[in-house]
Protein backbone atom coordinates (compact mmCIF):
# COMPACT_ATOMS: atom_id res chain seq x y z
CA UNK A 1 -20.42 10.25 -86.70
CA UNK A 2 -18.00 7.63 -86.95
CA UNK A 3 -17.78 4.09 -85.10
CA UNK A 4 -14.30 5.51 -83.47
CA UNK A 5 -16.10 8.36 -81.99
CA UNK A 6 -18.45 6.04 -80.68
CA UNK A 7 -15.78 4.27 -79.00
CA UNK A 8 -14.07 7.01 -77.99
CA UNK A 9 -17.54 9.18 -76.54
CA UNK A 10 -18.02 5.33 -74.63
CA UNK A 11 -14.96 5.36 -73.12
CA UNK A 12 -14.47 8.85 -72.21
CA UNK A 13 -17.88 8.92 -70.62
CA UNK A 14 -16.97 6.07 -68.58
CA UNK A 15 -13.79 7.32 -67.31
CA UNK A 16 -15.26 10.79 -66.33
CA UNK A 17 -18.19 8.59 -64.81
CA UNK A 18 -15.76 7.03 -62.35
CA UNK A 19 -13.90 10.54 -62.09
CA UNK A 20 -16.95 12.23 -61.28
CA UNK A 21 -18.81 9.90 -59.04
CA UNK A 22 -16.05 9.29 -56.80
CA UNK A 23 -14.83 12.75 -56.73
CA UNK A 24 -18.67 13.95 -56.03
CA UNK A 25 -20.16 11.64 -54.39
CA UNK A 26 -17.45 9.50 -52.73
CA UNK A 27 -18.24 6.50 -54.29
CA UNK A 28 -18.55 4.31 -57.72
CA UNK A 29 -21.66 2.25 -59.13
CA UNK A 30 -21.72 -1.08 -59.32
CA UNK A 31 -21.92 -1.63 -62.77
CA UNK A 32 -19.69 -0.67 -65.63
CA UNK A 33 -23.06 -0.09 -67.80
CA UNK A 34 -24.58 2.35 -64.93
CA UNK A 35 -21.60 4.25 -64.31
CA UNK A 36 -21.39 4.92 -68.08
CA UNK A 37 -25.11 5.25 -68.97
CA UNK A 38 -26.11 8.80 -67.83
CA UNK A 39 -22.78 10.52 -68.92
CA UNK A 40 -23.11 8.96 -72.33
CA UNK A 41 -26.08 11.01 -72.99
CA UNK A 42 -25.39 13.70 -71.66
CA UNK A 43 -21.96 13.53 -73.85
CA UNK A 44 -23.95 12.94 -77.50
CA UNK A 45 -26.51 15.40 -76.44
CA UNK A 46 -23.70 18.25 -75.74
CA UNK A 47 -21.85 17.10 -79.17
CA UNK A 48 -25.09 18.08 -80.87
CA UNK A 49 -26.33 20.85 -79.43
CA UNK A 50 -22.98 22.14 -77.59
CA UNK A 51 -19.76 21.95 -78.95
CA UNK A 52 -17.35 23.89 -76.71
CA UNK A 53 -13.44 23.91 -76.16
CA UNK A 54 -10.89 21.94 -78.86
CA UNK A 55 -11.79 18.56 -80.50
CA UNK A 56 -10.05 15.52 -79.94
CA UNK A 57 -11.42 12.63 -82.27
CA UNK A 58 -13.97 15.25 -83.36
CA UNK A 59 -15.04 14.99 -79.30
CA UNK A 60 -14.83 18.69 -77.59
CA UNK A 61 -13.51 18.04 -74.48
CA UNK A 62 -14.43 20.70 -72.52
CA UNK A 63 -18.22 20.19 -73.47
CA UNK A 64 -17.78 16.53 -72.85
CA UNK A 65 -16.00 17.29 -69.41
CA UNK A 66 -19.00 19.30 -68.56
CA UNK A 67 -21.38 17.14 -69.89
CA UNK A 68 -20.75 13.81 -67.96
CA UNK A 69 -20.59 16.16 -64.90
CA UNK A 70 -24.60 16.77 -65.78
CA UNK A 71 -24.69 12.96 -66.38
CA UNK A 72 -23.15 11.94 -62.86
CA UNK A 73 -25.34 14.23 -60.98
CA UNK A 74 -28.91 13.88 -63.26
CA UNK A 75 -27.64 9.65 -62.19
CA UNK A 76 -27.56 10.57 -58.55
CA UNK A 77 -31.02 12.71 -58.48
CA UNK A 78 -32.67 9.65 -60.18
CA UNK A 79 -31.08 7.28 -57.77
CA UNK A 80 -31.76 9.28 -54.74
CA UNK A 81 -35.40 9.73 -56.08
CA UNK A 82 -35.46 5.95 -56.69
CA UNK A 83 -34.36 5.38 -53.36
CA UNK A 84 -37.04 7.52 -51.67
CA UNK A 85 -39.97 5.52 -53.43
CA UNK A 86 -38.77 2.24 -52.92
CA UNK A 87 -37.49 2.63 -48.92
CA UNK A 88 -40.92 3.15 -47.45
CA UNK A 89 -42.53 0.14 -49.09
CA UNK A 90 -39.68 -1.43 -47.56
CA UNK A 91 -40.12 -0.52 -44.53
CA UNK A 92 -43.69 -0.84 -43.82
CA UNK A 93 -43.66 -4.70 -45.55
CA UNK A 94 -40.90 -5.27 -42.94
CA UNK A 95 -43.14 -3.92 -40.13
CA UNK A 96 -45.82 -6.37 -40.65
């Protein structure tokens, strides 16, 4: 793999980041490294295990397409899961 694929699997998995989470979820993160993170993975783990639909950069799109879908919502799960843990120790500290 080449240092333009790189690039090009970075970029792509942030743009379908932002596609998915606001199309999804209704919103965006707050970070350009968070909203890139999980679909990044998800995207080099598809390229080496999954390579489906026509290549563009030597990127499959339609494996990367579903791929940072997986990303966006595996992000959400650990977020929501985060949230969960963290809101009742909240909560009780502020009751005291």
């Amino acid at each position: 793999m080449d240092l333009g694929t790189v690039v090009l699997m970075g970029a792509v998995a942030y743009g379908l980041g932002l596609f998915w989470s606001g199309l999804i979820l209704g919103r965006t993160q707050d970070g350009i490294w968070r909203t890139a993170a999980y679909p990044f993975l998800a995207i080099v783990f598809a390229e080496a295990y999954v390579q489906i639909g026509p290549a563009f950069g030597h990127l499959h799109l339609v494996s990367a397409l579903l791929a940072s879908l997986a990303g966006v919502l595996v992000d959400w799960a650990v977020g929501a899961i985060r949230g969960m843990l963290v809101s009742p120790r909240a909560r009780t500290a502020a009751a005291h």
